[in-house]
C-alpha atoms as a PDB file:
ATOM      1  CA  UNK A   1       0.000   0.000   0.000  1.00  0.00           C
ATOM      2  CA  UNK A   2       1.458   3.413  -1.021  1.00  0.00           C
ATOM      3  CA  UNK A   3       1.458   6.376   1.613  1.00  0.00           C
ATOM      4  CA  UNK A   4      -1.567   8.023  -0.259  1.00  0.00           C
ATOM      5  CA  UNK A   5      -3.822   5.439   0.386  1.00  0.00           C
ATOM      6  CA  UNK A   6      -2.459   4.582   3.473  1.00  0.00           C
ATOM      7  CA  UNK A   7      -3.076   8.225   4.629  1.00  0.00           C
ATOM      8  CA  UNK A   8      -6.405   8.338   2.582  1.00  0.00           C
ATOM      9  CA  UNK A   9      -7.393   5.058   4.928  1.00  0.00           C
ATOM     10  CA  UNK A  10      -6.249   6.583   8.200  1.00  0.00           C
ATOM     11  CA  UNK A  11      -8.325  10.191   7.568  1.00  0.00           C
ATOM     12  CA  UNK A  12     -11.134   7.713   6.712  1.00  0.00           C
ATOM     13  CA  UNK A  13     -10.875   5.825  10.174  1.00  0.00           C
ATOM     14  CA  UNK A  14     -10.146   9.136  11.796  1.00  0.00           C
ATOM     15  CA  UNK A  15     -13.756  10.612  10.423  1.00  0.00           C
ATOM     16  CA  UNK A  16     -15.615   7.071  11.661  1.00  0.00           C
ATOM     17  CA  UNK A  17     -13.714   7.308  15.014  1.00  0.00           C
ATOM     18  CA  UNK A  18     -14.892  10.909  15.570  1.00  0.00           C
ATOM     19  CA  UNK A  19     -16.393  11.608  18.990  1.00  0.00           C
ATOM     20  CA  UNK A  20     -15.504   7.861  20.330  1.00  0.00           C
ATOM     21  CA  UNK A  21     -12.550   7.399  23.073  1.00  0.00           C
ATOM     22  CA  UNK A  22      -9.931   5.208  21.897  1.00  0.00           C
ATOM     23  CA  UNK A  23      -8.536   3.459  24.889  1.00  0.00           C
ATOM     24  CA  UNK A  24      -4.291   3.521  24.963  1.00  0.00           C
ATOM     25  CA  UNK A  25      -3.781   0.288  24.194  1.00  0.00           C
ATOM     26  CA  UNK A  26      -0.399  -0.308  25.924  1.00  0.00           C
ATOM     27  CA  UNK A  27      -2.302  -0.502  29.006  1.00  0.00           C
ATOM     28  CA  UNK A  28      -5.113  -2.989  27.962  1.00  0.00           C
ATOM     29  CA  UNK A  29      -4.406  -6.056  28.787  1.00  0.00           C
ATOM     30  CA  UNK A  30      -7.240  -7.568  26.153  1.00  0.00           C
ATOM     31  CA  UNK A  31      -4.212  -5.795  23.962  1.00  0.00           C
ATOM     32  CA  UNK A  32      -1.497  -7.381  25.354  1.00  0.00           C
ATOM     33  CA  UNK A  33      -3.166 -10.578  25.136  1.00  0.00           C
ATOM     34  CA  UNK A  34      -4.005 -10.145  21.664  1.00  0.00           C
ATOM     35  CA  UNK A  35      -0.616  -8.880  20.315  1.00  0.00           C
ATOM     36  CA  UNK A  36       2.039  -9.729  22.730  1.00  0.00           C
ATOM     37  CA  UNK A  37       1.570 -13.820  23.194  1.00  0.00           C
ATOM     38  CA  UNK A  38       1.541 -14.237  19.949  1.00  0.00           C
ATOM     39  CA  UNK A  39       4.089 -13.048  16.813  1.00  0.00           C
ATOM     40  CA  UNK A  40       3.292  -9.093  16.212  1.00  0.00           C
ATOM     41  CA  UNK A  41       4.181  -7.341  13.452  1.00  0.00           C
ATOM     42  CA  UNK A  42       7.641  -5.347  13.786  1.00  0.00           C
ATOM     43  CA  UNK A  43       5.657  -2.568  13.635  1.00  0.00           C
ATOM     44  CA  UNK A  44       3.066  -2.928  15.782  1.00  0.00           C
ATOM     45  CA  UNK A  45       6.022  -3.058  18.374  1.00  0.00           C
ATOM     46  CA  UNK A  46       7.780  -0.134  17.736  1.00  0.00           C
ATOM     47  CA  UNK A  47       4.960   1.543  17.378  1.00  0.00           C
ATOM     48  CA  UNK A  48       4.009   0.275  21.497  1.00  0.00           C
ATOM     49  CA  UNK A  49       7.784   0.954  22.083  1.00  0.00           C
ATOM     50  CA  UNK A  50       6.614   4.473  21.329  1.00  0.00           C
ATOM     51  CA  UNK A  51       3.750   5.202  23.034  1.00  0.00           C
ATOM     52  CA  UNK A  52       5.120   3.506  26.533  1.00  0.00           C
ATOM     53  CA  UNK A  53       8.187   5.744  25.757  1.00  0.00           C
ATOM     54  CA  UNK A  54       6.044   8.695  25.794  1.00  0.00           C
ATOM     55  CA  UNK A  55       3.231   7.568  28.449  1.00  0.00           C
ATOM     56  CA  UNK A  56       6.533   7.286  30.885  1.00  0.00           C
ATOM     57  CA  UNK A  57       7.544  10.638  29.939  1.00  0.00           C
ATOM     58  CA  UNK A  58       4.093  12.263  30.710  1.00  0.00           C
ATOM     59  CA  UNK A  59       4.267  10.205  34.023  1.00  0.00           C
ATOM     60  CA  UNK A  60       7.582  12.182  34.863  1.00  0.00           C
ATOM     61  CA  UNK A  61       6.993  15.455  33.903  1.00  0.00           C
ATOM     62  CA  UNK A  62       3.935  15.311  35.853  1.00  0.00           C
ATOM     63  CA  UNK A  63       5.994  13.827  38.877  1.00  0.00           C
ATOM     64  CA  UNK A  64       8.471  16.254  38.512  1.00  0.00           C
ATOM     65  CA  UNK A  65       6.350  19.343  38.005  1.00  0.00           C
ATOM     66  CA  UNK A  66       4.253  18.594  41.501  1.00  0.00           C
ATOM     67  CA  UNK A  67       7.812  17.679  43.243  1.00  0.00           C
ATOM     68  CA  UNK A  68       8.979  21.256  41.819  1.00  0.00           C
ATOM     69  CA  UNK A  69       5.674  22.982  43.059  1.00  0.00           C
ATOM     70  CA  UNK A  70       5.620  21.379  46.979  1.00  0.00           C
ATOM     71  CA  UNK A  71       9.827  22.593  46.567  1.00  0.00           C
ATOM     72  CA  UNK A  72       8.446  26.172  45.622  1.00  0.00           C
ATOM     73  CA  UNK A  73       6.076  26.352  48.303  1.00  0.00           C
ATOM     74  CA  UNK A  74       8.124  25.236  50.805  1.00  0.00           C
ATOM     75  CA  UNK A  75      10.571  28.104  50.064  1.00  0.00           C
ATOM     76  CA  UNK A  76       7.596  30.458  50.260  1.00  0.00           C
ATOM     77  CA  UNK A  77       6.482  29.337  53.376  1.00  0.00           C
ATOM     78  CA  UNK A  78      10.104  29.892  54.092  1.00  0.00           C
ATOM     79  CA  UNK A  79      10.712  32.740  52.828  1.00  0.00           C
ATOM     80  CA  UNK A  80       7.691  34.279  55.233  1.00  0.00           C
ATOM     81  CA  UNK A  81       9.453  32.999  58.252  1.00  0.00           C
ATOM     82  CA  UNK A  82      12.876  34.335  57.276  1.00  0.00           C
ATOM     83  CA  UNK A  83      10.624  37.867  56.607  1.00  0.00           C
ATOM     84  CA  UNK A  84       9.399  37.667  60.267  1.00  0.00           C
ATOM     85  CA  UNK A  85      12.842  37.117  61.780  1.00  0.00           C
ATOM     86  CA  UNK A  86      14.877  39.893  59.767  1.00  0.00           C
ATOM     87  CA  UNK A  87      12.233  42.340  61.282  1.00  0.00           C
ATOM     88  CA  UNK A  88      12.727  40.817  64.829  1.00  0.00           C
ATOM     89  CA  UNK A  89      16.645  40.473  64.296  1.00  0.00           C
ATOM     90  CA  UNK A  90      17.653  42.542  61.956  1.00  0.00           C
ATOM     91  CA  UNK A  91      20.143  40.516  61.006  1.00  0.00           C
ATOM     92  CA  UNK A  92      21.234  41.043  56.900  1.00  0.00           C
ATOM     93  CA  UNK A  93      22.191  37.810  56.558  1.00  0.00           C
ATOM     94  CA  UNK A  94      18.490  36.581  56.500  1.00  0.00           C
ATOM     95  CA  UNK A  95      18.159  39.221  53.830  1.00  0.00           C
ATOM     96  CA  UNK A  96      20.853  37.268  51.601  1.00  0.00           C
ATOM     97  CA  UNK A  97      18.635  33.490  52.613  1.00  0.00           C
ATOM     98  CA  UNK A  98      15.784  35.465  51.484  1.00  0.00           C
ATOM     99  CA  UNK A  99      17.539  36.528  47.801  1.00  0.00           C
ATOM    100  CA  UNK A 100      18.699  33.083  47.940  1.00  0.00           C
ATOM    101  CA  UNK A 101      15.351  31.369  48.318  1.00  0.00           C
ATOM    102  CA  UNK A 102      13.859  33.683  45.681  1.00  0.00           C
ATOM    103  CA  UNK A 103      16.387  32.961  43.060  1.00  0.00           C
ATOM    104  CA  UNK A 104      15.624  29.209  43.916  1.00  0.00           C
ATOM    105  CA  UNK A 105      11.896  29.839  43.557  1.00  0.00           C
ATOM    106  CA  UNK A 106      12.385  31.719  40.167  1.00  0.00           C
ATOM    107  CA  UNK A 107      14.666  28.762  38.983  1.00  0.00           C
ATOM    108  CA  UNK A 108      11.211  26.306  40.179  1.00  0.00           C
ATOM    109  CA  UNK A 109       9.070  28.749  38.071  1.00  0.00           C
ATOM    110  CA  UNK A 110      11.330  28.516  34.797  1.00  0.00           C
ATOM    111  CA  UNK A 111      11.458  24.494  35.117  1.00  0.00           C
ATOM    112  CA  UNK A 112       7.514  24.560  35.768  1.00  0.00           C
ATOM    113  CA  UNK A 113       7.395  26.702  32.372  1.00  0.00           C
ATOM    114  CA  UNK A 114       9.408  24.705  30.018  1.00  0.00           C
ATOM    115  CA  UNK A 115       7.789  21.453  32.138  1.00  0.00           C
ATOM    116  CA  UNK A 116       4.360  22.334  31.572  1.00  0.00           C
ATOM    117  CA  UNK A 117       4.961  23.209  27.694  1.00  0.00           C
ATOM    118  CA  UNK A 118       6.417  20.339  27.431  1.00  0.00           C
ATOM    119  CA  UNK A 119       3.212  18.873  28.779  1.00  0.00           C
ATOM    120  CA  UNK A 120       1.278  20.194  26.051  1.00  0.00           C
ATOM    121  CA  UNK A 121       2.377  18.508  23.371  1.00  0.00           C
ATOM    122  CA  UNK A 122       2.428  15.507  24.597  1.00  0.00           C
ATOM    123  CA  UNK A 123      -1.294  14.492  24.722  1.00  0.00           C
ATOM    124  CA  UNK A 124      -1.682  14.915  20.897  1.00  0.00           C
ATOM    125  CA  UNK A 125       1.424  12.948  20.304  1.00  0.00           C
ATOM    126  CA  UNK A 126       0.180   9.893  22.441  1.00  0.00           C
ATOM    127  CA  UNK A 127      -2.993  10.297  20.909  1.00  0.00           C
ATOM    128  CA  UNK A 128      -1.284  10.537  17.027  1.00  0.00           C
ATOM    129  CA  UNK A 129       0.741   7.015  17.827  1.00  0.00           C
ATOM    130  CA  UNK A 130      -2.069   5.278  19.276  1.00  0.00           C
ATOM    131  CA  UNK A 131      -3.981   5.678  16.713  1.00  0.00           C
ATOM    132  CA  UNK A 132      -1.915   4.759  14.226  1.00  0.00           C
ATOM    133  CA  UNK A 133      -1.552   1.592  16.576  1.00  0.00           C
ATOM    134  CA  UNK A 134      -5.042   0.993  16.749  1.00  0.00           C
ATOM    135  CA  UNK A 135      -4.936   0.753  13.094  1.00  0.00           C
ATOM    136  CA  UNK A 136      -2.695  -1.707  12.497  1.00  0.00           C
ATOM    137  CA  UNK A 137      -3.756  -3.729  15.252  1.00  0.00           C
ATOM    138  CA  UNK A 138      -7.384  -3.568  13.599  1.00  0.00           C
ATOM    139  CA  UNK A 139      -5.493  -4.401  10.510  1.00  0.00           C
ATOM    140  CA  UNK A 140      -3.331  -7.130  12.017  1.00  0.00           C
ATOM    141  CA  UNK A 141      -6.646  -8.928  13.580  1.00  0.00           C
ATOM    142  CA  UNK A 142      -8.704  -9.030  10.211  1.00  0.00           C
ATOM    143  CA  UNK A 143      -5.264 -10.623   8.817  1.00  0.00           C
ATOM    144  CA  UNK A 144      -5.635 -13.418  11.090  1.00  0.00           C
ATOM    145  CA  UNK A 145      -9.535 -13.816  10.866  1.00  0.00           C
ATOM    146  CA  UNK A 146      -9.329 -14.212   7.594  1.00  0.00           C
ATOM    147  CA  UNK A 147      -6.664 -16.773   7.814  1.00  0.00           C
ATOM    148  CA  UNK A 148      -8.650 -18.480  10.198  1.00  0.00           C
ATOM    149  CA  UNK A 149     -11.588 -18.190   8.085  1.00  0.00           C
ATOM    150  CA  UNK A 150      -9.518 -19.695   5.157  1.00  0.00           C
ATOM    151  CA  UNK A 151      -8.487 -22.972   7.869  1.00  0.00           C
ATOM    152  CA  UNK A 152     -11.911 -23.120   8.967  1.00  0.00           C
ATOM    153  CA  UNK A 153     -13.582 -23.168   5.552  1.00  0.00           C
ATOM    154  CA  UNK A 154     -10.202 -26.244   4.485  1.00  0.00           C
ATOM    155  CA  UNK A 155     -11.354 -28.174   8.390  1.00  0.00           C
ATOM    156  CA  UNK A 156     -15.559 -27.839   7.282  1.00  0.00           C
ATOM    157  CA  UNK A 157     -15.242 -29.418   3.778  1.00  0.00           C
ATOM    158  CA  UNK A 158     -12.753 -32.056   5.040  1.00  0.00           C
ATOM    159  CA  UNK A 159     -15.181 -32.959   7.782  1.00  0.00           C
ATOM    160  CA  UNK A 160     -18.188 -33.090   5.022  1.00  0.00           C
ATOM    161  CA  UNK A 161     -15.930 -35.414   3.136  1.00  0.00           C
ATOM    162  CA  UNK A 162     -15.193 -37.474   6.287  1.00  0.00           C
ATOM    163  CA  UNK A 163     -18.453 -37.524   7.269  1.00  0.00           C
ATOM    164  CA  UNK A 164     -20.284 -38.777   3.774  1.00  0.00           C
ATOM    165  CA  UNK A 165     -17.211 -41.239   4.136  1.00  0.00           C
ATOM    166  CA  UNK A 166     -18.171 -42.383   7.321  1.00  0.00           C
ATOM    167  CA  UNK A 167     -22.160 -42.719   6.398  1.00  0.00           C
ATOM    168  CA  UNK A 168     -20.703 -44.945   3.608  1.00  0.00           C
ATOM    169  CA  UNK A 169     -18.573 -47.090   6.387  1.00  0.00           C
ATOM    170  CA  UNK A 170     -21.359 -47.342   8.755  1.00  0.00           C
ATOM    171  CA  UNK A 171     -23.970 -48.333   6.027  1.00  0.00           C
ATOM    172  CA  UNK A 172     -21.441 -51.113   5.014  1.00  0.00           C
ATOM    173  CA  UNK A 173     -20.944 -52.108   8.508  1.00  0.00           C
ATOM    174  CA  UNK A 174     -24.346 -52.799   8.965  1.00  0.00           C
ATOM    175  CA  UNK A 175     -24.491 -54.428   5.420  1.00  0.00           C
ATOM    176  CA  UNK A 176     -21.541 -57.007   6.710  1.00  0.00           C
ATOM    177  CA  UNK A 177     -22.962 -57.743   9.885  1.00  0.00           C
ATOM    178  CA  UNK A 178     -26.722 -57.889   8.714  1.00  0.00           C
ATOM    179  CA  UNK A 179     -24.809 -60.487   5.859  1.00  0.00           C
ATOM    180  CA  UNK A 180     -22.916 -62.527   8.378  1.00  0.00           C
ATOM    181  CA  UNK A 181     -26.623 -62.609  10.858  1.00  0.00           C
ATOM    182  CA  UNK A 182     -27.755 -64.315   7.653  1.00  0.00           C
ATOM    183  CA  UNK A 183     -24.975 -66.642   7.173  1.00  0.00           C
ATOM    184  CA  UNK A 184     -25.247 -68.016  10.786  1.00  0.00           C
ATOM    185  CA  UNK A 185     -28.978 -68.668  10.838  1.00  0.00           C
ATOM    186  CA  UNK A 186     -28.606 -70.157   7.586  1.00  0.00           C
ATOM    187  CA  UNK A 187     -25.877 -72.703   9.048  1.00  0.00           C
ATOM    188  CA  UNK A 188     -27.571 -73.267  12.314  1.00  0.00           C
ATOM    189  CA  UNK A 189     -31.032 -74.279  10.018  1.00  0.00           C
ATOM    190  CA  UNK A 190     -29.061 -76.316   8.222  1.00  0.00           C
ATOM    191  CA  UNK A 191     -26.476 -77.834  10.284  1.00  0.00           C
ATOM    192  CA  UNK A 192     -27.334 -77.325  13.812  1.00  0.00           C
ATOM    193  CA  UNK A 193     -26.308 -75.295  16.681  1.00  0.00           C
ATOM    194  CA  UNK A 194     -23.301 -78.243  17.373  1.00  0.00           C
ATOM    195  CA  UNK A 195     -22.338 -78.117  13.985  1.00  0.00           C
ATOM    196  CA  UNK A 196     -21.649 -74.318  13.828  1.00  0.00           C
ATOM    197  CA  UNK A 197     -20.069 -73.694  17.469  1.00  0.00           C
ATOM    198  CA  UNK A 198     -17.522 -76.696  16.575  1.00  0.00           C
ATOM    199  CA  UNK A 199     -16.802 -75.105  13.498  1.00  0.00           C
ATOM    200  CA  UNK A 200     -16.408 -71.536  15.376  1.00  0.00           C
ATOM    201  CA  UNK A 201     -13.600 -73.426  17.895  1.00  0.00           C
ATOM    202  CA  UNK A 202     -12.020 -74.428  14.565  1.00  0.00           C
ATOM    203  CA  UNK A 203     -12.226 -71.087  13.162  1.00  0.00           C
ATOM    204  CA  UNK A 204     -10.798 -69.327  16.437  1.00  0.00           C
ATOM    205  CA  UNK A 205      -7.944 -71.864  17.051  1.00  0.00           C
ATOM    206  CA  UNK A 206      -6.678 -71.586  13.292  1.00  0.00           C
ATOM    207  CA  UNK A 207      -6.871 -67.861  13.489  1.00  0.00           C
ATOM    208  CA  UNK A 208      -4.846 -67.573  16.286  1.00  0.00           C
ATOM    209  CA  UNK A 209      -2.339 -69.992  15.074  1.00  0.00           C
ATOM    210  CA  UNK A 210      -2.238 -67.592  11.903  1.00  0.00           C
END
């Protein structure tokens, strides 16, 4: 498939899609049971590769940016008690902590800043991959319906076969032992019940010797 129609195919699931949540697959596990027990498509898994790459860097940034914040209001709660002792000491060495904690606190706002817009982006690019993975995973399960159509289809006619081949064995079956019911009561009217079992002993001991 050429990248036109592959693009023309993905704007066409994109319109059908529209308004309905598409779960991140990564962290299905009817997903991971689907595409990770058995042989994936390479990729499918770089593709997954991808998307955990960039779930676990959403997870950080959002670790870091609420580690930064509780830092930056620690320093401002600091920065109020420092305030409360250079007016009861009047000691300009406080002042210095105080220009200290403020440069820390703009250095927590300029990492929140480039943190959050970070952040931004990042929904729309998880969103981008897994959809793209959602694809071929839609894709990669009609592949292997339809081969298991094709099997299924090759298994039903070979057990049609079998089973007009068995009607046909059973039918002669009963044929060969409704023929050799026949045989016997036509011996035993005949010849007599002594007659026949003697001639069954014979018929068993010879076999066996055989």
């Amino acid at each position: 498939m050429g990248k036109k129609d592959k693009k023309s195919k993905e704007e066409a699931y994109k319109n059908a899609l529209q308004g309905k949540k598409i779960p991140i697959l990564t962290l299905d596990n009817k997903w991971h049971q689907l595409f990770t027990q058995t042989k994936t498509m390479p990729e499918i898994k770089r593709l997954s590769d991808e998307l955990n790459e960039l779930l676990k860097k959403q997870g950080k940034l959002n670790t870091d940016i609420k580690g930064i914040r509780n830092l930056k209001k620690k320093l401002m709660d600091e920065i109020v008690t420092l305030r409360d002792e250079a007016i009861q000491t009047n000691h300009s060495d406080i002042e210095d902590k105080i220009d200290q904690h403020k440069k820390l606190i703009q250095d927590c706002n300029d990492k929140l800043d480039a943190y959050q817009d970070e952040l931004l982006d990042l929904p729309t690019e998880i969103e981008q991959i897994n959809f793209r993975l959602m694809v071929l995973s839609m894709e990669a399960c009609y592949e292997r319906i339809a081969v298991n159509e094709a099997d299924i289809q090759e298994i039903s006619e070979w057990i049609s076969e079998v089973r007009i081949e068995l009607k046909k064995k059973l039918i002669r079956k009963q044929e060969m032992e409704q023929d050799n019911h026949e045989l016997y009561s036509y011996m035993h009217d005949i010849f007599g019940a002594d007659v026949v079992d003697l001639f069954d002993l014979h018929m068993r001991l010879e076999k066996n010797d055989n």
